[in-house]
PDB file of N, CA and C in Angstrom:
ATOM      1  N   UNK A   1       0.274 -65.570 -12.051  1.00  0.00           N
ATOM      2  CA  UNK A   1       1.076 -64.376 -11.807  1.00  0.00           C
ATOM      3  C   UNK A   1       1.847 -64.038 -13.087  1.00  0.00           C
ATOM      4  N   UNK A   2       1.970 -62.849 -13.067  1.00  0.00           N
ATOM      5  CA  UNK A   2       2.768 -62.351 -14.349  1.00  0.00           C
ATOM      6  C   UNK A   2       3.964 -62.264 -14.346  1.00  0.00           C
ATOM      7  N   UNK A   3       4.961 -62.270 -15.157  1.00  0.00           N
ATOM      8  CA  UNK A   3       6.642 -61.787 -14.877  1.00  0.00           C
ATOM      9  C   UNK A   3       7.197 -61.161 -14.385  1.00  0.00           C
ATOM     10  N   UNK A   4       5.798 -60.001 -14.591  1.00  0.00           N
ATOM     11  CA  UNK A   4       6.386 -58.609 -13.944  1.00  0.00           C
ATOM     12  C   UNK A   4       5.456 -58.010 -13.049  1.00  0.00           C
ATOM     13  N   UNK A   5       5.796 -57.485 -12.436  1.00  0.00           N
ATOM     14  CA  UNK A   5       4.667 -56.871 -11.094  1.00  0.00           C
ATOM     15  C   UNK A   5       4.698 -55.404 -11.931  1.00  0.00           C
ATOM     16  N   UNK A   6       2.950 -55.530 -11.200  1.00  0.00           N
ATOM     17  CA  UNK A   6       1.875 -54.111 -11.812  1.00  0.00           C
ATOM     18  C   UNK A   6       1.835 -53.498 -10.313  1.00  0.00           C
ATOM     19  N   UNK A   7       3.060 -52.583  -9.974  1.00  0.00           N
ATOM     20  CA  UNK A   7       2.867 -51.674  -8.597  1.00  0.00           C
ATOM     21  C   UNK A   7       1.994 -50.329  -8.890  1.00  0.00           C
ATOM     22  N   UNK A   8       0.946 -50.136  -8.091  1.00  0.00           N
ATOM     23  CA  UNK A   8      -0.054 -49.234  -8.114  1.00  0.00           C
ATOM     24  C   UNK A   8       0.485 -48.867  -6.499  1.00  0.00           C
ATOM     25  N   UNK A   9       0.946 -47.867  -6.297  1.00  0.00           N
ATOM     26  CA  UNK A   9       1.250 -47.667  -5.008  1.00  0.00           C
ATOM     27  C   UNK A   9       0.461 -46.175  -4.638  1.00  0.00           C
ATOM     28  N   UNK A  10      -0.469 -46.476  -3.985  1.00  0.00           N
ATOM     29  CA  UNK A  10      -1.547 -45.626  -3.067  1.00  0.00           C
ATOM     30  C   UNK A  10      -1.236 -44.299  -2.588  1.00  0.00           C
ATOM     31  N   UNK A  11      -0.002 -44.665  -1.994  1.00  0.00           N
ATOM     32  CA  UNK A  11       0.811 -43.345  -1.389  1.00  0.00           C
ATOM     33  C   UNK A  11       1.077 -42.257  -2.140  1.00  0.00           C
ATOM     34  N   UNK A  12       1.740 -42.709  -3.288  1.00  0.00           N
ATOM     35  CA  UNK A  12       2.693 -41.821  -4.577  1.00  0.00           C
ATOM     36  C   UNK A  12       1.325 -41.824  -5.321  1.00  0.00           C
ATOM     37  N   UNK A  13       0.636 -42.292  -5.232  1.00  0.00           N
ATOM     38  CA  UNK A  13      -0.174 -41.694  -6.741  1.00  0.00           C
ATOM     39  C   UNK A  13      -1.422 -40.333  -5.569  1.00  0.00           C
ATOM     40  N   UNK A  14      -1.715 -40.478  -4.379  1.00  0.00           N
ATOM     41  CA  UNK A  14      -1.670 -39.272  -3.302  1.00  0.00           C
ATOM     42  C   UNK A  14      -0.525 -38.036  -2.809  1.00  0.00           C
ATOM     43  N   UNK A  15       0.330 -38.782  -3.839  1.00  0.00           N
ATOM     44  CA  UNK A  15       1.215 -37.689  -3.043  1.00  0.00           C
ATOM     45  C   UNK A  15       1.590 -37.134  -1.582  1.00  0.00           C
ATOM     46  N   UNK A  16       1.605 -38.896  -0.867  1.00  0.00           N
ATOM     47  CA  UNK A  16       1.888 -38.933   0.692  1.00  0.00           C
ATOM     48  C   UNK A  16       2.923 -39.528   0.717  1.00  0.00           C
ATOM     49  N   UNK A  17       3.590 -39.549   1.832  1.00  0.00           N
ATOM     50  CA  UNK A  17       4.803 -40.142   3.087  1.00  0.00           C
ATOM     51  C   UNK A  17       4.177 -40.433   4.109  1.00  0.00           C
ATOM     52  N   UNK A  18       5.002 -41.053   4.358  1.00  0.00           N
ATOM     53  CA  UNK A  18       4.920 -41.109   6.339  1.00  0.00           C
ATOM     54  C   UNK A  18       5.885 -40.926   6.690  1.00  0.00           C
ATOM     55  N   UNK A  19       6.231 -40.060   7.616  1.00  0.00           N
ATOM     56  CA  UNK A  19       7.295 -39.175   8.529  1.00  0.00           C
ATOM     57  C   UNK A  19       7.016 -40.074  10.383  1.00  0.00           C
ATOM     58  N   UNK A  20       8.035 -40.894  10.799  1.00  0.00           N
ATOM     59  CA  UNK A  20       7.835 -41.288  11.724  1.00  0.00           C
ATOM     60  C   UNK A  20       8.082 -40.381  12.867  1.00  0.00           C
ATOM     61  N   UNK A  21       7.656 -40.377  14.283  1.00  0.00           N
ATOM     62  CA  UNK A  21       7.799 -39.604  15.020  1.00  0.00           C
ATOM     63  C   UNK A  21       9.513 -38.962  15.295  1.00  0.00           C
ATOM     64  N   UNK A  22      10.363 -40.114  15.114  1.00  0.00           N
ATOM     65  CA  UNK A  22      12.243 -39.767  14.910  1.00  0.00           C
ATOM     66  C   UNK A  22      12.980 -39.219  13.882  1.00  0.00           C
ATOM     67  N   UNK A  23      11.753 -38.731  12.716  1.00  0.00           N
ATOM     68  CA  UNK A  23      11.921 -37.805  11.950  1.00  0.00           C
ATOM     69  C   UNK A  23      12.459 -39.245  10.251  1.00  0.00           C
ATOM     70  N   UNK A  24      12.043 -40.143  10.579  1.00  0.00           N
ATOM     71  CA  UNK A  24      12.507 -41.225   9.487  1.00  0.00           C
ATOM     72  C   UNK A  24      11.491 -40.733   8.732  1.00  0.00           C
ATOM     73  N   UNK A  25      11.799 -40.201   7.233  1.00  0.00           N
ATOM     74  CA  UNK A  25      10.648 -40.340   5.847  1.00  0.00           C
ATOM     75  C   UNK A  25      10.939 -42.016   5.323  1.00  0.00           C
ATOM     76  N   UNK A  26       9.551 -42.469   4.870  1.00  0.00           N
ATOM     77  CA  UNK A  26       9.495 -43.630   4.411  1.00  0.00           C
ATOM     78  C   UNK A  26       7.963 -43.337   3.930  1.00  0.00           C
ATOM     79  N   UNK A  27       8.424 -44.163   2.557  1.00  0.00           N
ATOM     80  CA  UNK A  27       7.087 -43.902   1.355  1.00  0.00           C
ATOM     81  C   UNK A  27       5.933 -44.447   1.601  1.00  0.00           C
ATOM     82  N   UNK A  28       5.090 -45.083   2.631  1.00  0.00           N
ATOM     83  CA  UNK A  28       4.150 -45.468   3.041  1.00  0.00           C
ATOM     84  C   UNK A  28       4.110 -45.798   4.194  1.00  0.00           C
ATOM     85  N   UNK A  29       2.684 -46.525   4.460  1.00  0.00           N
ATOM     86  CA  UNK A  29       2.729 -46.912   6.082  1.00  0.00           C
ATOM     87  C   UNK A  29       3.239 -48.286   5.944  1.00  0.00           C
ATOM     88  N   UNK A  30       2.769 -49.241   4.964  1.00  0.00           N
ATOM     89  CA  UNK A  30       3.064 -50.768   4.698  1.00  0.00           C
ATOM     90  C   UNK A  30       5.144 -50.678   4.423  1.00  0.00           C
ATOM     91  N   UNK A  31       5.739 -49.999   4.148  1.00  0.00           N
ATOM     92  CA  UNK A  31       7.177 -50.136   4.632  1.00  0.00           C
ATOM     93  C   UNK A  31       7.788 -49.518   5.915  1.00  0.00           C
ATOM     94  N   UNK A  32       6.488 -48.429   6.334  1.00  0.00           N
ATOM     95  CA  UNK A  32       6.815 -48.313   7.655  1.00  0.00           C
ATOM     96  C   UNK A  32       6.544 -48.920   8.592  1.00  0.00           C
ATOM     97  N   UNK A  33       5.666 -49.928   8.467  1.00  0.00           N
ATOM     98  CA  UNK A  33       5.240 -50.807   9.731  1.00  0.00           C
ATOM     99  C   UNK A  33       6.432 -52.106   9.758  1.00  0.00           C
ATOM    100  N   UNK A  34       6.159 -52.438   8.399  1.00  0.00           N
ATOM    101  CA  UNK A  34       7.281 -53.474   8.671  1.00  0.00           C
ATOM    102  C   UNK A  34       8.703 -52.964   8.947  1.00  0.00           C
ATOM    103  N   UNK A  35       9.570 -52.230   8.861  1.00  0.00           N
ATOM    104  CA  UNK A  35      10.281 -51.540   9.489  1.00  0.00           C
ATOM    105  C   UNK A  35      10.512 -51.443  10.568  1.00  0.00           C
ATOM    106  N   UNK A  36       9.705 -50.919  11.450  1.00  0.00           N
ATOM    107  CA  UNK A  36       9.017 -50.392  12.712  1.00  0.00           C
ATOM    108  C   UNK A  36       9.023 -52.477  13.339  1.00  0.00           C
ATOM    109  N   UNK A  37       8.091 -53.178  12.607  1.00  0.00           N
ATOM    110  CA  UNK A  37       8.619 -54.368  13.372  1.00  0.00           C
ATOM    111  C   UNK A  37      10.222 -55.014  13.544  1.00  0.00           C
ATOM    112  N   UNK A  38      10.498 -55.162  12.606  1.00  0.00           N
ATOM    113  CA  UNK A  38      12.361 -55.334  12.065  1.00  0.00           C
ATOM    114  C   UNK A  38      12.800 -54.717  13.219  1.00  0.00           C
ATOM    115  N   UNK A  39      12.628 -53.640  13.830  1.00  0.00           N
ATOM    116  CA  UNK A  39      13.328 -52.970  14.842  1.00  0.00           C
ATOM    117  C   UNK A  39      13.404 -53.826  16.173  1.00  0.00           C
ATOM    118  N   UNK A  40      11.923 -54.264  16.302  1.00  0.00           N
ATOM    119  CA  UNK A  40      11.537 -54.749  17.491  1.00  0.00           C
ATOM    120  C   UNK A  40      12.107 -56.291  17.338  1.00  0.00           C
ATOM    121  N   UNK A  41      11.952 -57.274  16.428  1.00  0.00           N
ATOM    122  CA  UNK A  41      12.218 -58.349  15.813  1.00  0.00           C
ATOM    123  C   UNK A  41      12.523 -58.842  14.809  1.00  0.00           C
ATOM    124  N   UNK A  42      13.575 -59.147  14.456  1.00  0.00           N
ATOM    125  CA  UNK A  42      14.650 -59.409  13.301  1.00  0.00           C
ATOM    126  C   UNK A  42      13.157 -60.069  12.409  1.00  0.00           C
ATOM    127  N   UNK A  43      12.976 -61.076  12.954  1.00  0.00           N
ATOM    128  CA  UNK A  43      12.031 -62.443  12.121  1.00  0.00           C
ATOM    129  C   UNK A  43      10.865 -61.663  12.131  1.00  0.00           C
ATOM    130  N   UNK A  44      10.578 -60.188  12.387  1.00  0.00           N
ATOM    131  CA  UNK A  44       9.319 -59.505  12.039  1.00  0.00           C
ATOM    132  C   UNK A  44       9.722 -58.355  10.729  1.00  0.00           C
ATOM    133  N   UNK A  45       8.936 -58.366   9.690  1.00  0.00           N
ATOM    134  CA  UNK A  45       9.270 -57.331   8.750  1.00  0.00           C
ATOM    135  C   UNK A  45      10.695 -57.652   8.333  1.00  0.00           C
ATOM    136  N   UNK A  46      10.834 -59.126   7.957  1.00  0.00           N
ATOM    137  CA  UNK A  46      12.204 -59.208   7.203  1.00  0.00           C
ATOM    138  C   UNK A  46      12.185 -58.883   5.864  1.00  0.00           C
ATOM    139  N   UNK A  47      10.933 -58.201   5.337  1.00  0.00           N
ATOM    140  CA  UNK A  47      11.632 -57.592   4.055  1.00  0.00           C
ATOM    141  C   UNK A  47      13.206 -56.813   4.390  1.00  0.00           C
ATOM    142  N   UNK A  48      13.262 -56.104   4.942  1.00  0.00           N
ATOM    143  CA  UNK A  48      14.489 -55.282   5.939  1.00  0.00           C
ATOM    144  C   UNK A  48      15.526 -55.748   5.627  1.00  0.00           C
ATOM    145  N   UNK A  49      15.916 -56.935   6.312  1.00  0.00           N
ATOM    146  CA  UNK A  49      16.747 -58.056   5.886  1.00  0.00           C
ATOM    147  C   UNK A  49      16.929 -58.953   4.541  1.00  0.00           C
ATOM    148  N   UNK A  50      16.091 -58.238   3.765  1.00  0.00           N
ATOM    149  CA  UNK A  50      16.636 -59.389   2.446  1.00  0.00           C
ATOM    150  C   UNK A  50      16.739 -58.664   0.769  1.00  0.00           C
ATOM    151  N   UNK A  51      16.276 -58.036   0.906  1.00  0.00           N
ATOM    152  CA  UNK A  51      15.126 -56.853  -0.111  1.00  0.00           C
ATOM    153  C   UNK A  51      17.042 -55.785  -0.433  1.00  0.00           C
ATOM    154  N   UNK A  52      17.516 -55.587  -1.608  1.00  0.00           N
ATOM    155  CA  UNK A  52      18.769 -55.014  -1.656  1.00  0.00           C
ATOM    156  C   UNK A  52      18.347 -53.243  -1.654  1.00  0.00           C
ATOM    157  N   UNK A  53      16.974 -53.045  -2.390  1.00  0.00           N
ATOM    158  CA  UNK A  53      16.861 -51.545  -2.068  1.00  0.00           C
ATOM    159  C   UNK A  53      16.578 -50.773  -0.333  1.00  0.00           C
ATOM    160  N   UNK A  54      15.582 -51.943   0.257  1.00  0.00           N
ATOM    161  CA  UNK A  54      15.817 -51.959   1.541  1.00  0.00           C
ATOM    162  C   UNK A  54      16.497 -51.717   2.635  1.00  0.00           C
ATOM    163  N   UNK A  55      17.761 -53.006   2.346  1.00  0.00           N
ATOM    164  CA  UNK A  55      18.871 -52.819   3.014  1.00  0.00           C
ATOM    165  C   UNK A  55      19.933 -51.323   2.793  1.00  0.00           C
ATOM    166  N   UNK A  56      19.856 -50.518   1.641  1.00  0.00           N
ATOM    167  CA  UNK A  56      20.489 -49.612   0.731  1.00  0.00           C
ATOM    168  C   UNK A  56      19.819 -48.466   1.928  1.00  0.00           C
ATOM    169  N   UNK A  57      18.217 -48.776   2.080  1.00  0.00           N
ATOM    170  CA  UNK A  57      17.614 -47.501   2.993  1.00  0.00           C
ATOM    171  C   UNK A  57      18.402 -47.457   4.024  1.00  0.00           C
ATOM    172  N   UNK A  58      18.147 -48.883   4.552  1.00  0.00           N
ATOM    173  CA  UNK A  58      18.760 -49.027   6.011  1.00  0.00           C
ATOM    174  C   UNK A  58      20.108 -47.910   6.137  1.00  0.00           C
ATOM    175  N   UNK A  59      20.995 -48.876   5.245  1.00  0.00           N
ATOM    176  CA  UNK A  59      22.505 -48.298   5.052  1.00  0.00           C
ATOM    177  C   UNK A  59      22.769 -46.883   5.607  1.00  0.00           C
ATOM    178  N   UNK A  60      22.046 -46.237   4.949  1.00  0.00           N
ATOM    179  CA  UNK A  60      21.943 -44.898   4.974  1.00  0.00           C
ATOM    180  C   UNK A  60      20.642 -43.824   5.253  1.00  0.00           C
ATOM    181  N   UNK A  61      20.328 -44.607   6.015  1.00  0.00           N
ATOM    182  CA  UNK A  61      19.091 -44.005   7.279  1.00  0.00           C
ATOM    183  C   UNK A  61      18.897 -42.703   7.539  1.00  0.00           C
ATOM    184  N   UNK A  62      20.242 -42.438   7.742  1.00  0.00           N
ATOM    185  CA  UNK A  62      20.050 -41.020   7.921  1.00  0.00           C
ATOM    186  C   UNK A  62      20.057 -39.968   6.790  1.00  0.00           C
ATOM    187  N   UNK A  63      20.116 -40.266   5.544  1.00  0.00           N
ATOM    188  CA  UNK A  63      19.721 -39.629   4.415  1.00  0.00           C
ATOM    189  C   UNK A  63      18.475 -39.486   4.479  1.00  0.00           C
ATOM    190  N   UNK A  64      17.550 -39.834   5.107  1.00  0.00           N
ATOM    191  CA  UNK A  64      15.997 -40.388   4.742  1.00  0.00           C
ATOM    192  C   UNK A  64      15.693 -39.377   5.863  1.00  0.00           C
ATOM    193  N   UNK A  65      16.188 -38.987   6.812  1.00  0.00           N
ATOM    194  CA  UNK A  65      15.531 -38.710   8.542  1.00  0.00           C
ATOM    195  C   UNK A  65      15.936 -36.872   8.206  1.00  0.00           C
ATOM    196  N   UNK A  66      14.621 -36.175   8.936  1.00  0.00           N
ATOM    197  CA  UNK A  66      14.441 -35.263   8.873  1.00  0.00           C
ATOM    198  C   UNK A  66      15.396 -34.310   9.865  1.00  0.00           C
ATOM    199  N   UNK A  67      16.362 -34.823  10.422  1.00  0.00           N
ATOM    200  CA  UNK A  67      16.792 -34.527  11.993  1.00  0.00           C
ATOM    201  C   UNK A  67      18.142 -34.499  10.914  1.00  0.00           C
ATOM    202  N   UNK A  68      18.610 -35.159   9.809  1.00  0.00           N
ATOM    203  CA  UNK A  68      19.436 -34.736   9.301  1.00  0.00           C
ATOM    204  C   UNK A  68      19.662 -34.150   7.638  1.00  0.00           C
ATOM    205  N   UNK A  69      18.530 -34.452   7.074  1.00  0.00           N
ATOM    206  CA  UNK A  69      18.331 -33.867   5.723  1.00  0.00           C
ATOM    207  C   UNK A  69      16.900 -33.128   5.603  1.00  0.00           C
ATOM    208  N   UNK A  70      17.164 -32.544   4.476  1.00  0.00           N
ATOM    209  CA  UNK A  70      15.888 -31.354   4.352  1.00  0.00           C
ATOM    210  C   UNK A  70      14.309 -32.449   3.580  1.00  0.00           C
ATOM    211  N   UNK A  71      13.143 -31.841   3.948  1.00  0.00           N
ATOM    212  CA  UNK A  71      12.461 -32.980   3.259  1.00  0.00           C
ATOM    213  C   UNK A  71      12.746 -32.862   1.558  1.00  0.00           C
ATOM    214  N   UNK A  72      12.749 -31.570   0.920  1.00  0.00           N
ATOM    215  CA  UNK A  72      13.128 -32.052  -0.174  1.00  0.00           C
ATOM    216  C   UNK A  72      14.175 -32.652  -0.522  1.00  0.00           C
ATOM    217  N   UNK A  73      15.451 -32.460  -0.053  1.00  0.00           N
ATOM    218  CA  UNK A  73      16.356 -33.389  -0.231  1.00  0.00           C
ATOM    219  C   UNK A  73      15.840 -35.375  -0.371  1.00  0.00           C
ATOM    220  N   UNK A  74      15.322 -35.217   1.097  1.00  0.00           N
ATOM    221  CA  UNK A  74      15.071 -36.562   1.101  1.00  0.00           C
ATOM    222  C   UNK A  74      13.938 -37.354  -0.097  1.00  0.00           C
ATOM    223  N   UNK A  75      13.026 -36.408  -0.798  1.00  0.00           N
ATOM    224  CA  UNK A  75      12.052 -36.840  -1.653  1.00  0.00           C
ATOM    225  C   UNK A  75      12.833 -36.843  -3.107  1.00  0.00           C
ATOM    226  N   UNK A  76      13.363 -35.783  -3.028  1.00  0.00           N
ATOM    227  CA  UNK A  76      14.498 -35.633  -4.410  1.00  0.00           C
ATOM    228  C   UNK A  76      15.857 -36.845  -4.630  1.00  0.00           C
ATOM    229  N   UNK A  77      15.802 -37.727  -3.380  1.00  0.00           N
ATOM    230  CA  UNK A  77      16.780 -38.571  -3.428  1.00  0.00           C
ATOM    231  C   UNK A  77      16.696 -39.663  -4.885  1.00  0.00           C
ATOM    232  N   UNK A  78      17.854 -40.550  -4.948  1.00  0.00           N
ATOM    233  CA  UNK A  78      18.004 -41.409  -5.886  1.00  0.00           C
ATOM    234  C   UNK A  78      17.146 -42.607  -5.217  1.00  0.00           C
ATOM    235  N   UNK A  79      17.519 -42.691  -3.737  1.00  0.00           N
ATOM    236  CA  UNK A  79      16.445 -43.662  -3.392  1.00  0.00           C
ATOM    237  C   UNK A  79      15.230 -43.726  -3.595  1.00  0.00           C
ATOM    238  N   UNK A  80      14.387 -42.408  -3.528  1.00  0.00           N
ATOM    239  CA  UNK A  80      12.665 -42.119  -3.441  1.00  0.00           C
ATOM    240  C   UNK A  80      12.193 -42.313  -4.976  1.00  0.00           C
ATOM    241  N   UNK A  81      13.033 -42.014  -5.751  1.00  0.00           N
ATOM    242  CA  UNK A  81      13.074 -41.761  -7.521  1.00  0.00           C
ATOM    243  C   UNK A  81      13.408 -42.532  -8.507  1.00  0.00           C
ATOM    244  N   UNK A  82      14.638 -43.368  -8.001  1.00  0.00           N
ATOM    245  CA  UNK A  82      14.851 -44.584  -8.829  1.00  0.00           C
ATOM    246  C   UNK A  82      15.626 -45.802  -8.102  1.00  0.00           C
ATOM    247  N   UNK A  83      15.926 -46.026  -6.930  1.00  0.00           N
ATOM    248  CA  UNK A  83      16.261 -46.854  -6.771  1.00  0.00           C
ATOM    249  C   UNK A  83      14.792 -48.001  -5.794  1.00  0.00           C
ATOM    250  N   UNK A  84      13.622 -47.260  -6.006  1.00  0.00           N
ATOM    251  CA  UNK A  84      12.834 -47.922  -4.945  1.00  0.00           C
ATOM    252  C   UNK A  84      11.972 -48.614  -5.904  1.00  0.00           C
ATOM    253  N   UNK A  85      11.387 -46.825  -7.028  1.00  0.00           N
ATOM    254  CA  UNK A  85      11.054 -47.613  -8.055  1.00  0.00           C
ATOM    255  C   UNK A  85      11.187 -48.762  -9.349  1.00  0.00           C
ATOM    256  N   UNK A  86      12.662 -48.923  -9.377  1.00  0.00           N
ATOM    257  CA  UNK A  86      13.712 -49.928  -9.969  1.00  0.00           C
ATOM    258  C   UNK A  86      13.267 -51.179  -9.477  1.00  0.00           C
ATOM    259  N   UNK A  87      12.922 -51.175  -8.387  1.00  0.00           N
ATOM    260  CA  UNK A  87      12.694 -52.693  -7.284  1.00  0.00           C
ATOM    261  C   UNK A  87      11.656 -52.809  -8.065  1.00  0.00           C
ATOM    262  N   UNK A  88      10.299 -51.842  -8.194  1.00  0.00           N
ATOM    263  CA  UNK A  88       8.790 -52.609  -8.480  1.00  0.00           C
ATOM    264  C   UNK A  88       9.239 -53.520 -10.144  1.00  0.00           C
ATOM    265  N   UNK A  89      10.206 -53.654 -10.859  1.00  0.00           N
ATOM    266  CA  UNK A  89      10.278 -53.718 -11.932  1.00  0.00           C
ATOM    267  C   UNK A  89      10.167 -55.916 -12.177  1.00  0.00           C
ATOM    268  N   UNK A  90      10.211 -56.018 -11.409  1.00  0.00           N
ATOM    269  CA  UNK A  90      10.633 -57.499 -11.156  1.00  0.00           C
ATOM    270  C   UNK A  90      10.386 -58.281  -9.815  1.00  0.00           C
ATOM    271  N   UNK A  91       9.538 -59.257  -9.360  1.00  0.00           N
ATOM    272  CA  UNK A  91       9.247 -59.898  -8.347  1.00  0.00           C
ATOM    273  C   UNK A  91      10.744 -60.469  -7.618  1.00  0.00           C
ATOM    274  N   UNK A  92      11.761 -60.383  -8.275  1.00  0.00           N
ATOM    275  CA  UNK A  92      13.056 -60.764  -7.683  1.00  0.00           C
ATOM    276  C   UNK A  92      13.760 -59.785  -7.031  1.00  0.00           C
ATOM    277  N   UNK A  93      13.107 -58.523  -7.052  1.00  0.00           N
ATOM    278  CA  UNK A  93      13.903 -57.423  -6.748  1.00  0.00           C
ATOM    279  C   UNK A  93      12.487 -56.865  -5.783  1.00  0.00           C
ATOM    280  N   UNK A  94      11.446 -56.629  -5.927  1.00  0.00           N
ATOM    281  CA  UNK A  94      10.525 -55.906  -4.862  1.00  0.00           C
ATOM    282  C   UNK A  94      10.315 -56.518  -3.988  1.00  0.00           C
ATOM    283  N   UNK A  95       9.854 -55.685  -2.656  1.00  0.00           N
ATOM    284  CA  UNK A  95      10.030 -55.755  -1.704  1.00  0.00           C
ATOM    285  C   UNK A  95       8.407 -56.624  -1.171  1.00  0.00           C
ATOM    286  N   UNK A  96       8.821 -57.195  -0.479  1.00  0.00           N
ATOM    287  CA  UNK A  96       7.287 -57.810   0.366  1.00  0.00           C
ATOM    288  C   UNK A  96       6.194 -56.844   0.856  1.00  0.00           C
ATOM    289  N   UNK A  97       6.459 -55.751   1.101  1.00  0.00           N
ATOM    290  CA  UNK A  97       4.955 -54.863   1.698  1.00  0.00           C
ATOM    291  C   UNK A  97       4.481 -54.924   0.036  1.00  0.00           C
ATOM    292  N   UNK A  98       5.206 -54.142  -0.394  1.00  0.00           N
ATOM    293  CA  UNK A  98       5.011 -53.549  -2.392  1.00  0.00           C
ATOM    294  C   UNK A  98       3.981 -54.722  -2.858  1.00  0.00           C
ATOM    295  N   UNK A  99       4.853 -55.885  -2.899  1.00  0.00           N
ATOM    296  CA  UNK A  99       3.862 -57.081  -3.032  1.00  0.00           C
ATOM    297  C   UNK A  99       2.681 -57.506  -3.005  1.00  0.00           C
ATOM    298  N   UNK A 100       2.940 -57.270  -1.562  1.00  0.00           N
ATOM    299  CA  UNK A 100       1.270 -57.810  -0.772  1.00  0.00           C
ATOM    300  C   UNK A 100       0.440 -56.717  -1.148  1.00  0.00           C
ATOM    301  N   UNK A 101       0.836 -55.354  -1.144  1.00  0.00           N
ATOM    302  CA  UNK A 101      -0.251 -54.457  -0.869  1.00  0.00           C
ATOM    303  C   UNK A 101      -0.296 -53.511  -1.957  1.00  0.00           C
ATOM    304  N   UNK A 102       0.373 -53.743  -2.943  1.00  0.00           N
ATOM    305  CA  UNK A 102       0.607 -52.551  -4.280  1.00  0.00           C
ATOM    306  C   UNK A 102       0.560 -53.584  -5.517  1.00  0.00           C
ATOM    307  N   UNK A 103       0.212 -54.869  -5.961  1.00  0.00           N
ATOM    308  CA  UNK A 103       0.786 -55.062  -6.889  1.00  0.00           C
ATOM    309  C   UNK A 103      -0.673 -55.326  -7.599  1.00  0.00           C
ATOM    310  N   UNK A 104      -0.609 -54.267  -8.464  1.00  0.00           N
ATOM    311  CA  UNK A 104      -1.938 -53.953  -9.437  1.00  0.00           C
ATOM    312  C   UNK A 104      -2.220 -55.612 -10.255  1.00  0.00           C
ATOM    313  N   UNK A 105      -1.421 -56.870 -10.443  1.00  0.00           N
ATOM    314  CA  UNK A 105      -1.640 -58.116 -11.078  1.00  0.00           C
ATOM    315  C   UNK A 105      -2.400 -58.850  -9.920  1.00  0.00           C
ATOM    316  N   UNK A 106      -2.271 -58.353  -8.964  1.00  0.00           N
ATOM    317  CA  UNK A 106      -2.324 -59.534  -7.975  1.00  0.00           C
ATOM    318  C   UNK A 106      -4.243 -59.147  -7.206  1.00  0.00           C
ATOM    319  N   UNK A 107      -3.864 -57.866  -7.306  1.00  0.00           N
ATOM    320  CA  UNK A 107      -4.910 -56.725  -6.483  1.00  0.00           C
ATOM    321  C   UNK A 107      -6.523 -57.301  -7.845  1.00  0.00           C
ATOM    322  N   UNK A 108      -5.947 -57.387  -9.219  1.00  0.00           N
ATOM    323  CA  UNK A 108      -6.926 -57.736 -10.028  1.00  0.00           C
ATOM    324  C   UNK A 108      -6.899 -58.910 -10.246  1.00  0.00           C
ATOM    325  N   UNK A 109      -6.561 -59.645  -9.675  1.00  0.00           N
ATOM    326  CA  UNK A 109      -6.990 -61.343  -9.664  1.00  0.00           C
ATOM    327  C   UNK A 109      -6.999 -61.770  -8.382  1.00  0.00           C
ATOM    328  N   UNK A 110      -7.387 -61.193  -7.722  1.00  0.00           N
ATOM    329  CA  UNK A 110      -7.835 -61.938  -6.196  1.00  0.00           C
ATOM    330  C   UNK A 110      -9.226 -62.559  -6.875  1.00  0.00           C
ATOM    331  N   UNK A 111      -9.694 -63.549  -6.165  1.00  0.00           N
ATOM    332  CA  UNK A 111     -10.514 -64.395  -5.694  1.00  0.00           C
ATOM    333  C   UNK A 111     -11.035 -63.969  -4.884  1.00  0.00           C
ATOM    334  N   UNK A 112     -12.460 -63.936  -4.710  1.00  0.00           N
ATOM    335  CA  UNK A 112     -13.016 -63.886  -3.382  1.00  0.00           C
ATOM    336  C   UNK A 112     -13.763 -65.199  -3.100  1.00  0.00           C
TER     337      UNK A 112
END
C-alpha cells in the first residue's frame, strides 16, 4: 500500500449523487448505504461513527437534505468540494466506503 490513497471516485468523475428518498444528497451509493445501515445499527456502517468528515456530514444533515437547502447549494457546499475531498488525501483521514471501493492503489493491485 502506498502513503497516500489514489481515490478514483465513479460518481464525481459521472457527475452523479444519490438523493435518498428523505431528500438526503450524499455523493454515492457506497456512503449511502453505509449510512442508511448506521441508521439501522450503530456496529453497521461505522465509518459514520469514526471518519471526522463524516461525522461533520452527520452534524449538519440538514445542509445536505433537499427539504431544506437548494441542490445547488448543497453541491456548492464546503463539504461536497473540500472537506470530503481533503479526507481522500491520507488513509488516516478517508473514509471506509472511499477505501474499499475508490482507491485507484488498491483497485490496481488486487490479486486475483
Amino acid at each position: 500500500m502506498t502513503d497516500k490513497p489514489r481515490i478514483k471516485c465513479q460518481w464525481l468523475e459521472k457527475d452523479q449523487i444519490l438523493v435518498n428518498p428523505d431528500g438526503q444528497v450524499l455523493p454515492c451509493c457506497y456512503l449511502a448505504n453505509s449510512n442508511f445501515l448506521n441508521k439501522i445499527d450503530i456496529t453497521q456502517g461505522d465509518a459514520w461513527q469514526k471518519h471526522d468528515v463524516l461525522l461533520e456530514y452527520t452534524a449538519n444533515k440538514e445542509d445536505y437534505n433537499l427539504n431544506h437547502k437548494t441542490m445547488d447549494e448543497i453541491l456548492l457546499s464546503d463539504w461536497f468540494n473540500i472537506d470530503l475531498p481533503k479526507s481522500w488525501e491520507s488513509y488516516e483521514t478517508l473514509p471506509t466506503p472511499c477505501w474499499t471501493f475508490c482507491d485507484g492503489f488498491q483497485k490496481d493491485n488486487e490479486t486475483e
